[in-house]
C-alpha atoms as a PDB file:
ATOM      1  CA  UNK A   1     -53.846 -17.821   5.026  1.00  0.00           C
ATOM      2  CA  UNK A   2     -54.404 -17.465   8.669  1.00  0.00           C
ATOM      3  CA  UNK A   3     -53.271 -13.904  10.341  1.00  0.00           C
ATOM      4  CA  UNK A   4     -53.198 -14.556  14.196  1.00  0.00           C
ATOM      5  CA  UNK A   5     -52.755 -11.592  16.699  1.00  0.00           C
ATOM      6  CA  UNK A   6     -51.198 -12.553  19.704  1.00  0.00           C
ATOM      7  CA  UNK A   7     -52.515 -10.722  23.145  1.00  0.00           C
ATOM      8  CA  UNK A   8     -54.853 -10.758  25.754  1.00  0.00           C
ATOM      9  CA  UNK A   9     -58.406 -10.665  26.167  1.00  0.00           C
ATOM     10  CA  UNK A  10     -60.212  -8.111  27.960  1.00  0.00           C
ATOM     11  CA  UNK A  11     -60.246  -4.480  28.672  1.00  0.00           C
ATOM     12  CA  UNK A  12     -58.017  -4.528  31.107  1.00  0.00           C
ATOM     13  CA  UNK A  13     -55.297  -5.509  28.466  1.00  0.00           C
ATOM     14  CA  UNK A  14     -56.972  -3.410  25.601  1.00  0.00           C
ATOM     15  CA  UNK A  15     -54.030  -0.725  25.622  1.00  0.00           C
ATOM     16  CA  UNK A  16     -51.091  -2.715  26.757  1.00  0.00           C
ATOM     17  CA  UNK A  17     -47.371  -3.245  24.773  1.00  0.00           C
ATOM     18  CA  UNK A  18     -48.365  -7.085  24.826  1.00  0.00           C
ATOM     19  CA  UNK A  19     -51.223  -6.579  22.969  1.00  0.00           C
ATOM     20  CA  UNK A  20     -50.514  -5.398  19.755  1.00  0.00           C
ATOM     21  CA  UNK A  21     -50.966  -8.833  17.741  1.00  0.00           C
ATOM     22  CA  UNK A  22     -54.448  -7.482  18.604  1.00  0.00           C
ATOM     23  CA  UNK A  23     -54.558  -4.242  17.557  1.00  0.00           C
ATOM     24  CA  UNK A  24     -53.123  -4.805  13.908  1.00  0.00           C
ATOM     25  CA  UNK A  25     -56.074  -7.668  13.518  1.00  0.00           C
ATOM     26  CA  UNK A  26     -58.467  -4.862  14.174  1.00  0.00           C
ATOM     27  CA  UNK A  27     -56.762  -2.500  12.276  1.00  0.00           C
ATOM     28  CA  UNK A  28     -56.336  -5.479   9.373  1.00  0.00           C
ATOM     29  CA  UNK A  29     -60.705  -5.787   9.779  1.00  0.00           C
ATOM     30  CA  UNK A  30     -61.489  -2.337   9.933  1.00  0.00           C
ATOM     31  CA  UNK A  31     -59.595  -1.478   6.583  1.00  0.00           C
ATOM     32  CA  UNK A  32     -61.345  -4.883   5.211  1.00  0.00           C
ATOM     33  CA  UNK A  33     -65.205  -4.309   6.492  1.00  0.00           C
ATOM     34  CA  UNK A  34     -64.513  -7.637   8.686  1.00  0.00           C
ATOM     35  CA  UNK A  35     -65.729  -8.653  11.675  1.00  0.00           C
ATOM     36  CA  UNK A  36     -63.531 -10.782  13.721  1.00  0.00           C
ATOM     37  CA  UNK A  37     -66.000 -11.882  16.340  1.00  0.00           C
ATOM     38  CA  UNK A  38     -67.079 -15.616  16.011  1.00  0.00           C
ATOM     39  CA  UNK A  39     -65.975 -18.332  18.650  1.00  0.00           C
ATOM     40  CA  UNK A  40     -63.996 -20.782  17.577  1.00  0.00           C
ATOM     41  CA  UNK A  41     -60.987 -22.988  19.084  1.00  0.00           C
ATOM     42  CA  UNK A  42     -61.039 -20.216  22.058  1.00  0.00           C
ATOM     43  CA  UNK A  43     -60.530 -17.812  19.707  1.00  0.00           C
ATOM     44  CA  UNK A  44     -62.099 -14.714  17.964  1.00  0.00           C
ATOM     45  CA  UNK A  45     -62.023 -15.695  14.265  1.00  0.00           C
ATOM     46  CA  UNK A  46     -63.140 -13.550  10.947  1.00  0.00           C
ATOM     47  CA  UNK A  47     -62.819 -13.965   7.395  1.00  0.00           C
ATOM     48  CA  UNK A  48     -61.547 -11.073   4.814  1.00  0.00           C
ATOM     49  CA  UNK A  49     -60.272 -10.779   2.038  1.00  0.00           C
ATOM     50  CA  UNK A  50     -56.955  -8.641   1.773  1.00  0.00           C
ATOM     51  CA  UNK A  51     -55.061  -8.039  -1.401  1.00  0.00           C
ATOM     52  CA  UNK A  52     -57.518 -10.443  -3.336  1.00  0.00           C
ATOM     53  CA  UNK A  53     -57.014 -13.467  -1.183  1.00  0.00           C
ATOM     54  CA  UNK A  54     -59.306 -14.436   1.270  1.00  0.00           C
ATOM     55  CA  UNK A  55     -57.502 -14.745   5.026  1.00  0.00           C
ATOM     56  CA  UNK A  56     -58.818 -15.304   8.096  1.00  0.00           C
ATOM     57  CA  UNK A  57     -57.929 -13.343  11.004  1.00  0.00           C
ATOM     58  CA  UNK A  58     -57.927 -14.787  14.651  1.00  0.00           C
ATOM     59  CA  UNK A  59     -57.044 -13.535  18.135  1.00  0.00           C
ATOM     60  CA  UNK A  60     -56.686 -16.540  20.755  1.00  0.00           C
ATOM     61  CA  UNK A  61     -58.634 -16.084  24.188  1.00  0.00           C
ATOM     62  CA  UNK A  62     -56.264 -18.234  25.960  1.00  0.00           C
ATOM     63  CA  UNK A  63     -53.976 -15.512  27.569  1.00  0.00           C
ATOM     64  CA  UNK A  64     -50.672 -15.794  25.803  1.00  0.00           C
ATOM     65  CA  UNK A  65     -48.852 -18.650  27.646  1.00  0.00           C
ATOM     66  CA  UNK A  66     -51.384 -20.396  26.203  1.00  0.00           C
ATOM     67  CA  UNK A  67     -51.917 -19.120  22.452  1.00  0.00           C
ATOM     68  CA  UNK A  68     -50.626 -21.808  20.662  1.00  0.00           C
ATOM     69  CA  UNK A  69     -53.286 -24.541  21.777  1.00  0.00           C
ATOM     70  CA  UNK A  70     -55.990 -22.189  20.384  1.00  0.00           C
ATOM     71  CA  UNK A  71     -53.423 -22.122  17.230  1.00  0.00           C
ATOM     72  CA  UNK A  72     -52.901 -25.211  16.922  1.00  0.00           C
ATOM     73  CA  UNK A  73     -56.887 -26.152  16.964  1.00  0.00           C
ATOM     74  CA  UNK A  74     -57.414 -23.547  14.209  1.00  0.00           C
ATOM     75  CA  UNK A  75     -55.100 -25.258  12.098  1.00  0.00           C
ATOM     76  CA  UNK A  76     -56.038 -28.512  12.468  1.00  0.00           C
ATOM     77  CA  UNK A  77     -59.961 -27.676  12.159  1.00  0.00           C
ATOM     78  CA  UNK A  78     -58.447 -26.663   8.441  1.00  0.00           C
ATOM     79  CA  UNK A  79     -56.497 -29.538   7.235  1.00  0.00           C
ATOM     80  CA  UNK A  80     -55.469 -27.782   3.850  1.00  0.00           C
ATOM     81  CA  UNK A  81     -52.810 -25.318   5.778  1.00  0.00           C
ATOM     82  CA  UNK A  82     -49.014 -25.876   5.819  1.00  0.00           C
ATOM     83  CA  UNK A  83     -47.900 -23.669   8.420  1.00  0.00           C
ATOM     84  CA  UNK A  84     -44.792 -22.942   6.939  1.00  0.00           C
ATOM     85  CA  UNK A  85     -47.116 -20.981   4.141  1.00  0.00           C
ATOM     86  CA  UNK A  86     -50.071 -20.237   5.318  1.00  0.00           C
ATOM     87  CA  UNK A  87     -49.669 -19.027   9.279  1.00  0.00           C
ATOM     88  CA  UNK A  88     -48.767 -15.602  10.214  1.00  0.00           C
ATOM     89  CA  UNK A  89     -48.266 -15.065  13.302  1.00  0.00           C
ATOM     90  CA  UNK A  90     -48.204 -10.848  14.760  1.00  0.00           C
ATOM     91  CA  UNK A  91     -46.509 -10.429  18.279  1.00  0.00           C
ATOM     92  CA  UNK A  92     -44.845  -7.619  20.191  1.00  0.00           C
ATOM     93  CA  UNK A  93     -40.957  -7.798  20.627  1.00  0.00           C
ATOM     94  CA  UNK A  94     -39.188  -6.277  23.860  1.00  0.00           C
ATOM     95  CA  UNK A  95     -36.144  -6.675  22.101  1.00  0.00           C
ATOM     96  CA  UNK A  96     -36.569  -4.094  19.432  1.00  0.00           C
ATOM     97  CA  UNK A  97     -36.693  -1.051  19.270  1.00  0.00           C
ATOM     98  CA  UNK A  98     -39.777   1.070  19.865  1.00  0.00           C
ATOM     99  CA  UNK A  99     -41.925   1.574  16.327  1.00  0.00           C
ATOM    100  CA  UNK A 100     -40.027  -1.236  14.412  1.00  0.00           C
ATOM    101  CA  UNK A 101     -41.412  -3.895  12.965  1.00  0.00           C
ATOM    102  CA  UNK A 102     -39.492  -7.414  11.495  1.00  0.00           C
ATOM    103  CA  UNK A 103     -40.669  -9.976   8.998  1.00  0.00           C
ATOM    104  CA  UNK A 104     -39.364 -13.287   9.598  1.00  0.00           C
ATOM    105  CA  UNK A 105     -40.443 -16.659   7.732  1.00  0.00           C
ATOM    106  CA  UNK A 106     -38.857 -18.629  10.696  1.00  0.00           C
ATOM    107  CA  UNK A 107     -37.100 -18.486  14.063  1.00  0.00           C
ATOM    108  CA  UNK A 108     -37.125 -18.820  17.651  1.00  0.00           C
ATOM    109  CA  UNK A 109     -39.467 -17.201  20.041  1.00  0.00           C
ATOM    110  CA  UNK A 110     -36.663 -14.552  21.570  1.00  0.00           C
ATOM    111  CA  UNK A 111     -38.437 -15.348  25.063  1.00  0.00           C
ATOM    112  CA  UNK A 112     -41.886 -14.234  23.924  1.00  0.00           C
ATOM    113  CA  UNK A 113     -44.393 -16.260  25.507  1.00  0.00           C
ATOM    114  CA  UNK A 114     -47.059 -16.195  22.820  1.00  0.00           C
ATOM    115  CA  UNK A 115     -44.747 -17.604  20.149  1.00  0.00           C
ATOM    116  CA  UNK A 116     -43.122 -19.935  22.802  1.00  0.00           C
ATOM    117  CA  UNK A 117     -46.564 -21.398  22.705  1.00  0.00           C
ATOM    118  CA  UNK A 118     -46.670 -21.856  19.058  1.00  0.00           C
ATOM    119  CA  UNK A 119     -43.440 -23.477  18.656  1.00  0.00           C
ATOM    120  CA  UNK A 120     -44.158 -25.407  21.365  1.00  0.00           C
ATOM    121  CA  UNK A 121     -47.291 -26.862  20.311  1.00  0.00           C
ATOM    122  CA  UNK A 122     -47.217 -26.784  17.026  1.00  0.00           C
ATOM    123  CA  UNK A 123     -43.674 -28.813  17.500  1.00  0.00           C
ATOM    124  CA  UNK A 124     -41.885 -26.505  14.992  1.00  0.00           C
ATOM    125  CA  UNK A 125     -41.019 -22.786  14.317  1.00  0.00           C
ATOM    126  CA  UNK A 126     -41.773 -22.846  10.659  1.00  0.00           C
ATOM    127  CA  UNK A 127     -44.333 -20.235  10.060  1.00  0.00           C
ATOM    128  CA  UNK A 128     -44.388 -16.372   8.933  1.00  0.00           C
ATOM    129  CA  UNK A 129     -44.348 -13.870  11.184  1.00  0.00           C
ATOM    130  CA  UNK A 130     -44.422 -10.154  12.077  1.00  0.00           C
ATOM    131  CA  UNK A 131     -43.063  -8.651  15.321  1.00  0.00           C
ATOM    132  CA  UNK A 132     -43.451  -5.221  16.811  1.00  0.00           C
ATOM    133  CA  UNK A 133     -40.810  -3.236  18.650  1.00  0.00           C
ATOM    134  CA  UNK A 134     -41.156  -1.973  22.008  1.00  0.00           C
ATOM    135  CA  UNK A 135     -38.476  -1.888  23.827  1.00  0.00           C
ATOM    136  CA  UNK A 136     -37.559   0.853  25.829  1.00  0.00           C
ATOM    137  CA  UNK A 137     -35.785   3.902  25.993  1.00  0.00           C
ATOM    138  CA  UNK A 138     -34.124   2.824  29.713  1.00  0.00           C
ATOM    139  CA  UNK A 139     -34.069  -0.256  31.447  1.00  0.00           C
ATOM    140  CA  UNK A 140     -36.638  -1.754  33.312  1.00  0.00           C
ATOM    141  CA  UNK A 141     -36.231  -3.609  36.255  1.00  0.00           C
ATOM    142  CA  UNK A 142     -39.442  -5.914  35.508  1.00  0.00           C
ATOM    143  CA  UNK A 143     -39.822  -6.726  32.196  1.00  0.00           C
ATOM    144  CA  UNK A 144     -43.115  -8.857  32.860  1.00  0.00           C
ATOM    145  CA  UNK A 145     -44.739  -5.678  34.272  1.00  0.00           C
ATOM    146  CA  UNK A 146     -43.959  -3.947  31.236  1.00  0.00           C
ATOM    147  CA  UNK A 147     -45.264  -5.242  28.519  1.00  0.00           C
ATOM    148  CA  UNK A 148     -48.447  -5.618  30.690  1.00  0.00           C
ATOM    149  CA  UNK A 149     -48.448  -1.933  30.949  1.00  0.00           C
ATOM    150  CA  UNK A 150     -50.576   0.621  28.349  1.00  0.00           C
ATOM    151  CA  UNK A 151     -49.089   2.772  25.626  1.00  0.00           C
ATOM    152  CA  UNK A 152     -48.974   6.491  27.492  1.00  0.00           C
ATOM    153  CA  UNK A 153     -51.453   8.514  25.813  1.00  0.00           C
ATOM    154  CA  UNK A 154     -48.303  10.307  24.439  1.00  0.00           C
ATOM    155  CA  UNK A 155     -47.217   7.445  22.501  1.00  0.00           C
ATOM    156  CA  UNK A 156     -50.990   6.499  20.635  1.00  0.00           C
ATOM    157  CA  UNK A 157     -50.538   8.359  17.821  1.00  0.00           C
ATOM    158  CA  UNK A 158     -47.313   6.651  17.509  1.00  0.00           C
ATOM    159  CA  UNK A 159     -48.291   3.476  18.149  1.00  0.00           C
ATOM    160  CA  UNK A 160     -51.172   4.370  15.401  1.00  0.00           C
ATOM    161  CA  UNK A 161     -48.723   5.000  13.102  1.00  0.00           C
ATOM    162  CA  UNK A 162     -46.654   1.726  13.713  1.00  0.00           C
ATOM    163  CA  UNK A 163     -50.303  -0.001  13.216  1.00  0.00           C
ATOM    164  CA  UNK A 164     -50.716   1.189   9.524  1.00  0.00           C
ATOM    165  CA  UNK A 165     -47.073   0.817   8.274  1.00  0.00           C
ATOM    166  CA  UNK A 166     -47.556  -3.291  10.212  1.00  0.00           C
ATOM    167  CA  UNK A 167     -50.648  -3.568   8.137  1.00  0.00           C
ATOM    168  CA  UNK A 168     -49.106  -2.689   4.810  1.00  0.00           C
ATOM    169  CA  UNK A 169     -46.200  -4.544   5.572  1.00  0.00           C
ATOM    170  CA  UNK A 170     -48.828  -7.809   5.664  1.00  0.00           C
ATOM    171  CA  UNK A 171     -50.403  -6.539   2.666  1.00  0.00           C
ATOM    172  CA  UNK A 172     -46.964  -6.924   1.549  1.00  0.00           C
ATOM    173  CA  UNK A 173     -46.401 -10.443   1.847  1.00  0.00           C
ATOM    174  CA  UNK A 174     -49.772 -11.529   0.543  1.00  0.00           C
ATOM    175  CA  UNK A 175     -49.541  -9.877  -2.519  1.00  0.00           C
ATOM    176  CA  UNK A 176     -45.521 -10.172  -3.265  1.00  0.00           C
ATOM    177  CA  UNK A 177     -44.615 -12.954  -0.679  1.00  0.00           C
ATOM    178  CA  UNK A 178     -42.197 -12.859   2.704  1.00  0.00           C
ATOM    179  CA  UNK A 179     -39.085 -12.071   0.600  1.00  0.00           C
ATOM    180  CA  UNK A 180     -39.964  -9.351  -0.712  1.00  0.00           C
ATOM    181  CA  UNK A 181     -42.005  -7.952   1.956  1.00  0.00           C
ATOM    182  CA  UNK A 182     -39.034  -8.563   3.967  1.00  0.00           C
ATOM    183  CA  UNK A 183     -36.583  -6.477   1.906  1.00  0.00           C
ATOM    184  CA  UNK A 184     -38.693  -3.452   1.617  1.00  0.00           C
ATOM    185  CA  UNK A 185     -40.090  -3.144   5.165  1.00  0.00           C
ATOM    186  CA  UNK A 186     -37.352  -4.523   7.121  1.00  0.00           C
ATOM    187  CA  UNK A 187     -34.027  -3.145   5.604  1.00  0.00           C
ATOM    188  CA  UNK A 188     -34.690   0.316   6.319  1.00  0.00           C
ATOM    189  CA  UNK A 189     -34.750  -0.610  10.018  1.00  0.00           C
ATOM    190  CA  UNK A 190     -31.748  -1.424  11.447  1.00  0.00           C
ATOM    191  CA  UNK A 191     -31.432  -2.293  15.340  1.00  0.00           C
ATOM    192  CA  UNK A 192     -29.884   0.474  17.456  1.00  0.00           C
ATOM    193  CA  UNK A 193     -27.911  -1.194  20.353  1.00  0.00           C
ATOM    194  CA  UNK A 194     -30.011  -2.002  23.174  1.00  0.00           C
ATOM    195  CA  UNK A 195     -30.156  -1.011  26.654  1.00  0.00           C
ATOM    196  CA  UNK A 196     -29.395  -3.476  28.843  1.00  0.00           C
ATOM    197  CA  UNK A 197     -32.934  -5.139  30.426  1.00  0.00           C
ATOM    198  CA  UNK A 198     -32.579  -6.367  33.429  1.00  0.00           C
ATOM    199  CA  UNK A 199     -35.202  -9.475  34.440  1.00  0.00           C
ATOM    200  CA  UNK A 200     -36.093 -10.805  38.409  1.00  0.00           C
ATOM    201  CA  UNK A 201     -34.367 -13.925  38.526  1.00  0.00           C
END
């Protein structure tokens, strides 16, 4: 299985709403004594093993317009991998709610550009995948500028929080598979109606 966090490398995007792909990989090594830190494919790769299967975790270095060439690489460099089983792809979602997370073995991108990458590359949409709310409370005339923003410090313990129950949601699917996973962490979640977002055309 390969577990890729979508985001953006660098400080400057350590704390941002885009980049928590990233944070649940290190929050997926810490709890596993990994180290996701070798070069590969323009990526960060590490192996662990997580519910008694051995996964590798990855977070691409391409800035994510460009995520699914280093995903793509990955899987090709391991020739043994059937996306539709053994990808998992972790991304942020503007269009749910704040704190919510969704398991999905399929689907479309919903605009996000790291997944739009995937799909794109990879030529299909067939893979796991896990995506984080954070949508917010009012509309936002830019919503470009605000997923590129940071968490406010009042929200980190939050977003902590969101981190663990994300992690044993992926625990979840390695150990009882996506259906299951899927009925017990996403039914309790239903989407509130959102706010209307308003994008620059």
């Amino acid at each position: 299985m390969l577990i890729v966090g979508l985001g953006n490398p660098g400080e400057r995007y350590e704390w941002t709403r885009h980049n928590l792909g990233f944070m649940l990989v290190d929050v997926l090594a810490r709890q596993s004594n990994a180290l996701v830190k070798r070069a590969e494919c323009r990526a960060l790769v590490g192996r662990a093993e997580i519910e008694g299967r051995a996964v590798e975790l990855a977070k691409p270095q391409t800035y994510m317009n460009l995520s699914g060439e280093s995903v793509a690489c990955l899987l090709k460099k391991r020739d043994g991998l059937n996306p539709a089983e053994d990808l998992l792809v972790v991304s942020d979602d503007i269009a749910l709610p704040f704190g919510s997370i969704r398991l999905r073995p399929r689907g479309s991108s919903g605009g996000q550009k790291g997944l739009k990458s995937i799909i794109s590359v990879l030529g299909t949409d067939e893979f796991l995948r896990l995506r984080i709310g954070i949508r917010p409370e009012h509309a936002v005339s830019d919503t470009s500028s605000f997923v590129l923003e940071s968490f406010p410090k009042s929200q980190r313990d939050e977003v902590e929080k969101v981190l663990e129950r994300s992690a044993e949601a992926l625990r979840a699917v390695l150990r009882d598979g996506i259906d299951k996973a899927m009925s017990q962490y996403n039914s309790d979640q239903q989407s509130a109606l959102s706010p209307q977002l308003k994008t620059k055309s």
